[in-house]
C-alpha atoms as a PDB file:
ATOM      1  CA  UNK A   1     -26.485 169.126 142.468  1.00  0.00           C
ATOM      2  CA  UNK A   2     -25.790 172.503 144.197  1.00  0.00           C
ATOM      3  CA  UNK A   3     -23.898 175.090 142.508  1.00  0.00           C
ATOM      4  CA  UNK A   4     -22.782 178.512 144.062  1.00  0.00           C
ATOM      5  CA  UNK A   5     -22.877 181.416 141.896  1.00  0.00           C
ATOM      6  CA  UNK A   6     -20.973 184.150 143.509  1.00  0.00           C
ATOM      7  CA  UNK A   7     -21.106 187.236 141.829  1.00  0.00           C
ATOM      8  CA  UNK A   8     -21.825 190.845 143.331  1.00  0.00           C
ATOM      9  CA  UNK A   9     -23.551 191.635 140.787  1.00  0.00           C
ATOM     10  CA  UNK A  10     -27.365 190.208 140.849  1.00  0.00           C
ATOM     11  CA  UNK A  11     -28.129 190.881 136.964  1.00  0.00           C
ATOM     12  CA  UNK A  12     -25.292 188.689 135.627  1.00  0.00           C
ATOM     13  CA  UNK A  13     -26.600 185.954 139.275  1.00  0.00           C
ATOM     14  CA  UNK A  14     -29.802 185.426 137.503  1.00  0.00           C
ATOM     15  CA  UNK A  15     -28.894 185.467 134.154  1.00  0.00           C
ATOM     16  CA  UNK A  16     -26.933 182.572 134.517  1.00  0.00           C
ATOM     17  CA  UNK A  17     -29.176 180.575 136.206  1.00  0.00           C
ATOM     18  CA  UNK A  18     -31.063 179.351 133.162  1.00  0.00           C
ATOM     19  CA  UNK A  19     -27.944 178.146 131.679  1.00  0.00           C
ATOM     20  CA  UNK A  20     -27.090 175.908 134.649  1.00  0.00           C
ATOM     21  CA  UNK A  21     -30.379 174.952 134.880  1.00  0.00           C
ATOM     22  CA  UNK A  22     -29.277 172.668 131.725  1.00  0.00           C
ATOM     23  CA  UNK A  23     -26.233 170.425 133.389  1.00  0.00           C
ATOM     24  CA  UNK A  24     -28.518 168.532 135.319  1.00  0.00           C
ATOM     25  CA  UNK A  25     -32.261 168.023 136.406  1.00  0.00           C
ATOM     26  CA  UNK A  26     -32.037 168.679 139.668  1.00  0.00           C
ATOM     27  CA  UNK A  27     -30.071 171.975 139.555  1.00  0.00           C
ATOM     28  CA  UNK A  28     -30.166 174.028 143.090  1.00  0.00           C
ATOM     29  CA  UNK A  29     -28.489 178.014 142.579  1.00  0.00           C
ATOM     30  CA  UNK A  30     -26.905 179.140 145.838  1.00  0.00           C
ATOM     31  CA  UNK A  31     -26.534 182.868 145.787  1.00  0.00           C
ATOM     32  CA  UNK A  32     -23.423 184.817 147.132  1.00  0.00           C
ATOM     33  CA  UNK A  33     -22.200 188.395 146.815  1.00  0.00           C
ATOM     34  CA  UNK A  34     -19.169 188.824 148.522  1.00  0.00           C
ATOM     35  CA  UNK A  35     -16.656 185.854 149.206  1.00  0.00           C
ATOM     36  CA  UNK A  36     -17.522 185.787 152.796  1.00  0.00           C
ATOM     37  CA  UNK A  37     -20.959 184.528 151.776  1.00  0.00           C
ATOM     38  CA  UNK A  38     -19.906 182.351 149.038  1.00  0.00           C
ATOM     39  CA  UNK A  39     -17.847 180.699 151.957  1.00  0.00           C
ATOM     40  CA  UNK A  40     -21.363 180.424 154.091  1.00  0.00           C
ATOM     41  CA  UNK A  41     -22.741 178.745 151.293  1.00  0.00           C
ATOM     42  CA  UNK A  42     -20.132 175.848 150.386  1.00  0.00           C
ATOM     43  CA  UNK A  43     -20.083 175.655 154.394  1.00  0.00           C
ATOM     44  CA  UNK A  44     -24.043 174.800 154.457  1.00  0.00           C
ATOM     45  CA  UNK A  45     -24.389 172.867 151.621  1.00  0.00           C
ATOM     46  CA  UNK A  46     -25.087 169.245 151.235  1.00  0.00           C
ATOM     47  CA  UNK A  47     -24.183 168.064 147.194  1.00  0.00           C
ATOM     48  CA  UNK A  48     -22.393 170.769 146.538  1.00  0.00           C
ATOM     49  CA  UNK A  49     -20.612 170.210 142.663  1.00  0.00           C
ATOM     50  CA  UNK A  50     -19.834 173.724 141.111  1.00  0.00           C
ATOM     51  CA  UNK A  51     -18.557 176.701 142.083  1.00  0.00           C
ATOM     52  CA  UNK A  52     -18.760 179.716 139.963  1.00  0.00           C
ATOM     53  CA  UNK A  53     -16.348 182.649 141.252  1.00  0.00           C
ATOM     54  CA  UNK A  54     -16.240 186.468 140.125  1.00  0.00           C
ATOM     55  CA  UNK A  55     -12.447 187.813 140.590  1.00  0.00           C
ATOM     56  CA  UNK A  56     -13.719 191.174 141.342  1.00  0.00           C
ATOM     57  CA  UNK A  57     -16.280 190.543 143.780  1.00  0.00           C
ATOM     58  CA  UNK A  58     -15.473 192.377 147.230  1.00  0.00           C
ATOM     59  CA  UNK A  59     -13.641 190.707 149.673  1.00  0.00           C
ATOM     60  CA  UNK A  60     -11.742 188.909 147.139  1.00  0.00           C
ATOM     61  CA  UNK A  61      -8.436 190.407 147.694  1.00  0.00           C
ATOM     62  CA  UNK A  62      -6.900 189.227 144.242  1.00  0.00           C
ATOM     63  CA  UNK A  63      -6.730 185.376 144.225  1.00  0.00           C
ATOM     64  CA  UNK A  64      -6.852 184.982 147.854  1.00  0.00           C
ATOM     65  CA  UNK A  65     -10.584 184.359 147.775  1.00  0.00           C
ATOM     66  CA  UNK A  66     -10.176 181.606 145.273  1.00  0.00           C
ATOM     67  CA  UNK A  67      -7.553 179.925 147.608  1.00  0.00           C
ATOM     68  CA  UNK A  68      -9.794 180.417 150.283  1.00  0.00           C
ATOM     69  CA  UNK A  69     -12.649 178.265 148.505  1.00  0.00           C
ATOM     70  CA  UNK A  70      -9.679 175.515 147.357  1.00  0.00           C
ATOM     71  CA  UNK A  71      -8.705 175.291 150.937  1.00  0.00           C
ATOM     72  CA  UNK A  72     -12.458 174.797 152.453  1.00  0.00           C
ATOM     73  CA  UNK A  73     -13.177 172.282 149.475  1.00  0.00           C
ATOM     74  CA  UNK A  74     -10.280 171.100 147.633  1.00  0.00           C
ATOM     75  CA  UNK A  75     -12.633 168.464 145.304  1.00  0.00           C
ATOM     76  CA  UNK A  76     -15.018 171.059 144.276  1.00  0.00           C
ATOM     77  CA  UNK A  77     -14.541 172.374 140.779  1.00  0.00           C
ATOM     78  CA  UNK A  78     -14.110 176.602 141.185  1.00  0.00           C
ATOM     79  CA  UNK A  79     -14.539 178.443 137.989  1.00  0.00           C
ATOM     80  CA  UNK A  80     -13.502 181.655 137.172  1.00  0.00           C
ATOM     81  CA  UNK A  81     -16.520 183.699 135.179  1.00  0.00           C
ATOM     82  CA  UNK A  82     -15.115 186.972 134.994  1.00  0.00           C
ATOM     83  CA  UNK A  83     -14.690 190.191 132.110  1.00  0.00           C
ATOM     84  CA  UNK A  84     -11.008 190.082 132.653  1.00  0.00           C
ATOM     85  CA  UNK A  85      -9.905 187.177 130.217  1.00  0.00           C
ATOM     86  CA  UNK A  86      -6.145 188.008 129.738  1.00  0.00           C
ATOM     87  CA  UNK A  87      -3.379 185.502 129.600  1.00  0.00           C
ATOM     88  CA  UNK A  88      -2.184 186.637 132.863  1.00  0.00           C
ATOM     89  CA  UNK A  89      -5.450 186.805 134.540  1.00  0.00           C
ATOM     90  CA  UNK A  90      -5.930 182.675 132.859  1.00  0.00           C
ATOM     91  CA  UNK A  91      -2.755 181.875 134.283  1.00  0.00           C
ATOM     92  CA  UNK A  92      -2.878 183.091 137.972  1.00  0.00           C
ATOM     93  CA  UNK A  93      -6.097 181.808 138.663  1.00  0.00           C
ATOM     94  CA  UNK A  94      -4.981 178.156 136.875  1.00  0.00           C
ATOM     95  CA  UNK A  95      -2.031 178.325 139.177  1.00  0.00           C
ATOM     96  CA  UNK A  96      -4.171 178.768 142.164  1.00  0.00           C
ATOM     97  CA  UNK A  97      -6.411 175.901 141.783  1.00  0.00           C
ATOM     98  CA  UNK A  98      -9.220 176.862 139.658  1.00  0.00           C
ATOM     99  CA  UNK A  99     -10.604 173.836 137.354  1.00  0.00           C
ATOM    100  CA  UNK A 100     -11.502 177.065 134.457  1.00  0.00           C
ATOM    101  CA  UNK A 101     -11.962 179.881 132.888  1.00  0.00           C
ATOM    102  CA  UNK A 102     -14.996 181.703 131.260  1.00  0.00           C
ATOM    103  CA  UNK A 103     -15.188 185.251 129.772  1.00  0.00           C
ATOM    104  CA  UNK A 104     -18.296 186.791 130.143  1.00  0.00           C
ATOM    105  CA  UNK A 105     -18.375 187.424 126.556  1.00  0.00           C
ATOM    106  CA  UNK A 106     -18.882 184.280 125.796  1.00  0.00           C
ATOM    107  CA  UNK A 107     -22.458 182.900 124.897  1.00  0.00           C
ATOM    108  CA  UNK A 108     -24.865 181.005 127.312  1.00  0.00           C
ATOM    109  CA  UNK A 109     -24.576 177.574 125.148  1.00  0.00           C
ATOM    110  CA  UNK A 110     -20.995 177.747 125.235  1.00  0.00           C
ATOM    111  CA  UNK A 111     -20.887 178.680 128.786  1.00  0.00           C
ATOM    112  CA  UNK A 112     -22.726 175.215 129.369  1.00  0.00           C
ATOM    113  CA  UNK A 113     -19.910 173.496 127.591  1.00  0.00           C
ATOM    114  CA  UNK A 114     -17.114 174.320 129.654  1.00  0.00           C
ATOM    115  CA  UNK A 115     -19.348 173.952 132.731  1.00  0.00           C
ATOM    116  CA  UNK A 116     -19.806 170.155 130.984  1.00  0.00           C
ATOM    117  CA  UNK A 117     -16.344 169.862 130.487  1.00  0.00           C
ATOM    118  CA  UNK A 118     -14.818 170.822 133.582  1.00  0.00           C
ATOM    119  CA  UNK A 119     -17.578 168.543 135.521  1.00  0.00           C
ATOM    120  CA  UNK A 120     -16.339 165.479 133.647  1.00  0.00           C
ATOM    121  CA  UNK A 121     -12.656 166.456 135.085  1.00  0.00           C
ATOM    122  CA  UNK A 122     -11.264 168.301 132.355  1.00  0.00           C
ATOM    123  CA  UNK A 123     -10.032 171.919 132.772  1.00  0.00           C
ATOM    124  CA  UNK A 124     -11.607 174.574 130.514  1.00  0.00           C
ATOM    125  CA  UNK A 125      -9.470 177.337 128.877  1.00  0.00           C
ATOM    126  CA  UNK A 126     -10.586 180.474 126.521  1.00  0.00           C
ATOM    127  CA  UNK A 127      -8.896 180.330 123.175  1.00  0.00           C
ATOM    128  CA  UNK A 128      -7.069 182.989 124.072  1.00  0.00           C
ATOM    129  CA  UNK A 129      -4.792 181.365 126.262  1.00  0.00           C
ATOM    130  CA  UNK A 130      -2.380 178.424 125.356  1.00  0.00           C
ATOM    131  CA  UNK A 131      -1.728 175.791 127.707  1.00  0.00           C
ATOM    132  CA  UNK A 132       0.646 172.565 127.804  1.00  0.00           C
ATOM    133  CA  UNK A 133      -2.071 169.132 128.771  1.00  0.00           C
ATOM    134  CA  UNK A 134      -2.351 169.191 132.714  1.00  0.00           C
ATOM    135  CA  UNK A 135       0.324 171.965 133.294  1.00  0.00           C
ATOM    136  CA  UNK A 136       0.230 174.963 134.340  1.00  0.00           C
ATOM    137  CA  UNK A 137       2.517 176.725 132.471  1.00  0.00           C
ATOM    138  CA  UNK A 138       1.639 178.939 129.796  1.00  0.00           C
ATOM    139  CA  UNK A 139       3.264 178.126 126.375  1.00  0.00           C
ATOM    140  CA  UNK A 140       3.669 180.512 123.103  1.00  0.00           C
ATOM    141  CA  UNK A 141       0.631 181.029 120.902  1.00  0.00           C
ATOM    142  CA  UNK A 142       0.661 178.371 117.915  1.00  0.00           C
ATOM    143  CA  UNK A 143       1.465 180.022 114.864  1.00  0.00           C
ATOM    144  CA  UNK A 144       0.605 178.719 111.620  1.00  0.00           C
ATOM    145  CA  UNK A 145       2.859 179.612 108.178  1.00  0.00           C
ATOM    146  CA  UNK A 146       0.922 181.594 105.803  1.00  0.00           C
ATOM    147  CA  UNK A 147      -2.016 179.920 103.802  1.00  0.00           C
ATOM    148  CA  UNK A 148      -1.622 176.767 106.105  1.00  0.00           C
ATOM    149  CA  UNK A 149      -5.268 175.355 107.002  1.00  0.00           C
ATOM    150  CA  UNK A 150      -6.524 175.442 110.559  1.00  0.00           C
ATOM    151  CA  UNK A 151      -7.296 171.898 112.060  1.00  0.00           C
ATOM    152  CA  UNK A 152     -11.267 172.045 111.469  1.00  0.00           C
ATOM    153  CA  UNK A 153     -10.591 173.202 108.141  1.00  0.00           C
ATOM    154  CA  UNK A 154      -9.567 169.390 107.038  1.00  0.00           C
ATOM    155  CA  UNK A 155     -12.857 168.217 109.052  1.00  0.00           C
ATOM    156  CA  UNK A 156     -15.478 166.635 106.354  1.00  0.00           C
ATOM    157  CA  UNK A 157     -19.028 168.081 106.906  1.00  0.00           C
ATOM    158  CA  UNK A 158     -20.257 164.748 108.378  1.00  0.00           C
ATOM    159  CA  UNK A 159     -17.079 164.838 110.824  1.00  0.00           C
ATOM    160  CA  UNK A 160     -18.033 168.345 111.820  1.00  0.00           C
ATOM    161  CA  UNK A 161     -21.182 167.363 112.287  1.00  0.00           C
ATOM    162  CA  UNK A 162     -20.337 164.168 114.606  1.00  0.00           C
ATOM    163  CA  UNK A 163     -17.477 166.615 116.308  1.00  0.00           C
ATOM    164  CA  UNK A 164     -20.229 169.184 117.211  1.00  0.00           C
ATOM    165  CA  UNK A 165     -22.215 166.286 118.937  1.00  0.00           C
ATOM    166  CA  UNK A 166     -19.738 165.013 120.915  1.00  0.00           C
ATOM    167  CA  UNK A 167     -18.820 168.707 122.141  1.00  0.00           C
ATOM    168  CA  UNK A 168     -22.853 167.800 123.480  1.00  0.00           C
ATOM    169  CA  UNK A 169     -22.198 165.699 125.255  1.00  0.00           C
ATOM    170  CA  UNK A 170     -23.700 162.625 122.785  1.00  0.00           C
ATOM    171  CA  UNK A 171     -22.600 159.354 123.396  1.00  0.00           C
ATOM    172  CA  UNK A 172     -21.962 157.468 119.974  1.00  0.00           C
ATOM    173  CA  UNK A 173     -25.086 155.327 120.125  1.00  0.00           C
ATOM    174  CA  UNK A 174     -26.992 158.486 120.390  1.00  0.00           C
ATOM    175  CA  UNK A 175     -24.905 160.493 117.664  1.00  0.00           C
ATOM    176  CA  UNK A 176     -25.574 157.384 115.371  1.00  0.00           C
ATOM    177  CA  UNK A 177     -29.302 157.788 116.008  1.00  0.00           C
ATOM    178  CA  UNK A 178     -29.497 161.593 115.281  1.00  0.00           C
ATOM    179  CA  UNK A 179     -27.205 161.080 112.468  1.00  0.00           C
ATOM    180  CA  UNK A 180     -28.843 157.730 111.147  1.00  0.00           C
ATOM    181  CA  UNK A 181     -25.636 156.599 111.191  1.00  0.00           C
ATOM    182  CA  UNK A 182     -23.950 152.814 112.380  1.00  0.00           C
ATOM    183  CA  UNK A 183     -22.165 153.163 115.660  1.00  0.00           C
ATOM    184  CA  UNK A 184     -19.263 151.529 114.100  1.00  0.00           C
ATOM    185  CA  UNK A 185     -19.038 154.188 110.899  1.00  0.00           C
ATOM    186  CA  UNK A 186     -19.556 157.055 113.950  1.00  0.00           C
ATOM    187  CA  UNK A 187     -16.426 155.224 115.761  1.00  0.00           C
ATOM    188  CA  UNK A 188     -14.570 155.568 112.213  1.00  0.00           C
ATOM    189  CA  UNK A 189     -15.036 159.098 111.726  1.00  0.00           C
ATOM    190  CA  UNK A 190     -14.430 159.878 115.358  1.00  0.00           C
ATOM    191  CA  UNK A 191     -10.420 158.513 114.707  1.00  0.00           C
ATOM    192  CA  UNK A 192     -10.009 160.756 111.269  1.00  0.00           C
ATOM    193  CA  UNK A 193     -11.536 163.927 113.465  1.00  0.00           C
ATOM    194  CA  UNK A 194      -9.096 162.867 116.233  1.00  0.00           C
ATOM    195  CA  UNK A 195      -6.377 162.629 113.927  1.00  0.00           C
ATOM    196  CA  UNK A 196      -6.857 165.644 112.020  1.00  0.00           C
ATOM    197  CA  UNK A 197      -7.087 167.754 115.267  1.00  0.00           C
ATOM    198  CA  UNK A 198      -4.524 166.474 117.046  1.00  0.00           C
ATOM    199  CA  UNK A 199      -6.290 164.911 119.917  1.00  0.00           C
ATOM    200  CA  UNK A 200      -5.765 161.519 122.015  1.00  0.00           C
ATOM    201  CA  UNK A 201      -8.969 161.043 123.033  1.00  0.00           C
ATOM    202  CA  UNK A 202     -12.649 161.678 123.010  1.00  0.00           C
ATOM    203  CA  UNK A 203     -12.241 164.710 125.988  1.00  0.00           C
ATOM    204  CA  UNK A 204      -8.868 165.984 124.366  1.00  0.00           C
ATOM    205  CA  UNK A 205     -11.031 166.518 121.453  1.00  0.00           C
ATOM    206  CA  UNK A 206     -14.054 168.194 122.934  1.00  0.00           C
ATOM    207  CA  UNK A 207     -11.518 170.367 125.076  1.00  0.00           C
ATOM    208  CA  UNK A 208      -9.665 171.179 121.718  1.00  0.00           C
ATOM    209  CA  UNK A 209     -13.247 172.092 119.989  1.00  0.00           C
ATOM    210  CA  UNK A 210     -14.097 174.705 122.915  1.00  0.00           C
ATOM    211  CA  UNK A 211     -11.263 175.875 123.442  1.00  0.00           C
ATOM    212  CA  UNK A 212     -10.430 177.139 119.946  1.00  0.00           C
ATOM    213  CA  UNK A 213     -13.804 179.113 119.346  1.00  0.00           C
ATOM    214  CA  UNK A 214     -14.861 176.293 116.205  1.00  0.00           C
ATOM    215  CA  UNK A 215     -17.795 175.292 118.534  1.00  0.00           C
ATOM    216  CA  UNK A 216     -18.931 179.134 118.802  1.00  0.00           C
ATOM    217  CA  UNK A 217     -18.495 179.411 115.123  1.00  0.00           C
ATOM    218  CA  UNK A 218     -21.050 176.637 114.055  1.00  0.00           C
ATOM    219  CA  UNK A 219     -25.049 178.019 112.883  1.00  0.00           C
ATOM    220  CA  UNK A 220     -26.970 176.313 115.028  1.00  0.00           C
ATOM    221  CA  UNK A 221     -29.265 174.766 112.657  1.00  0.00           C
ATOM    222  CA  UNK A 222     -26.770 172.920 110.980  1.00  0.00           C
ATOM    223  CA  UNK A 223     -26.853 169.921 113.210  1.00  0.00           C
ATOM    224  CA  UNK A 224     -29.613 167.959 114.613  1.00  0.00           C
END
């Protein structure tokens, strides 16, 4: 898989490249600095599956360069990786066509997990931002009454532990395995997580996990 990493500056380029070496074995980084080469290097490649776009890089001109890219290839996933993470900035760039969002705050595993997440079809959101299932609007912040529990807060250690898995990427044959677990007692727990966080599904719940900051949160030695 081919992934273009445009980004002006070279630093942040080839930090990242580690990272992406992890979402799949055969990982090729295509380099771009401006938009005009990002644009040379969707046009030239072969199995292209990622593109990673800075919204300040020159030539950009705002969102146009992001349109741009949607325009040349409109099944692509473009993701914004940017330091301007405001609600605004989310929204815009949601609006015109990009599949996510990434701070550059945010850590290299996490980073990784969006990437996973938006590859699989999903759309990946910073927690700072609140958005209504496949629309683009932008709803209120959820606000919780005084001393009410946040969702992971009712999650048992061992459902933590089998949420943090899935947010992996781990099938449930392979959670049960690392967990020493039946299949069938990892399908059980994987309803009461479901239920307790409010999601429909498997990738509601792994989007709900990253997007909130709980995955961030976890010491990585907790899990195997």
């Amino acid at each position: 898989m081919q992934i273009v990493v445009a980004d002006d500056h070279k630093l942040v380029r080839d930090g990242l490249k580690p990272f992406l070496a992890e979402l799949a074995p055969d990982v090729e980084i295509l380099d771009a600095a401006t938009i005009g080469e990002a644009m040379a290097a969707v046009a030239g490649a072969t199995n292209l599956g990622l593109i990673l776009l800075d919204l300040m890089m020159p030539g950009m001109n705002g969102l146009e360069g992001l349109s741009k890219l949607k325009q040349s290839c409109p099944d692509i996933p473009v993701v914004i990786v940017s330091g301007f993470s405001s609600r605004d900035h989310v929204a815009a760039a949601v609006q015109a066509g990009a599949s996510g969002f990434i701070p550059k705050t945010v850590s290299g595993t996490a980073m990784v997990n969006a990437l996973r997440l938006v590859l699989s079809g999903e759309t990946y959101l910073p927690s700072s931002t609140f958005f209504d299932d496949g629309q683009t609007q932008p709803l209120a912040p959820v606000i919780r009454p005084q001393g009410t529990p946040a969702p992971f807060d009712k999650l048992s250690r061992r459902e933590a532990e089998i949420l943090a898995l899935l947010v992996e990427g781990r099938t449930n044959k392979e959670i049960a395995i690392a967990l020493e677990l039946q299949e069938i007692t990892i399908k059980v727990h994987l309803r009461n997580v479901y239920r307790k966080i409010g999601a429909a599904n498997r990738a509601q719940a792994v989007r709900i996990a990253m997007s909130s900051g709980w995955v961030d949160s976890l010491p990585e030695s907790n899990f195997p």
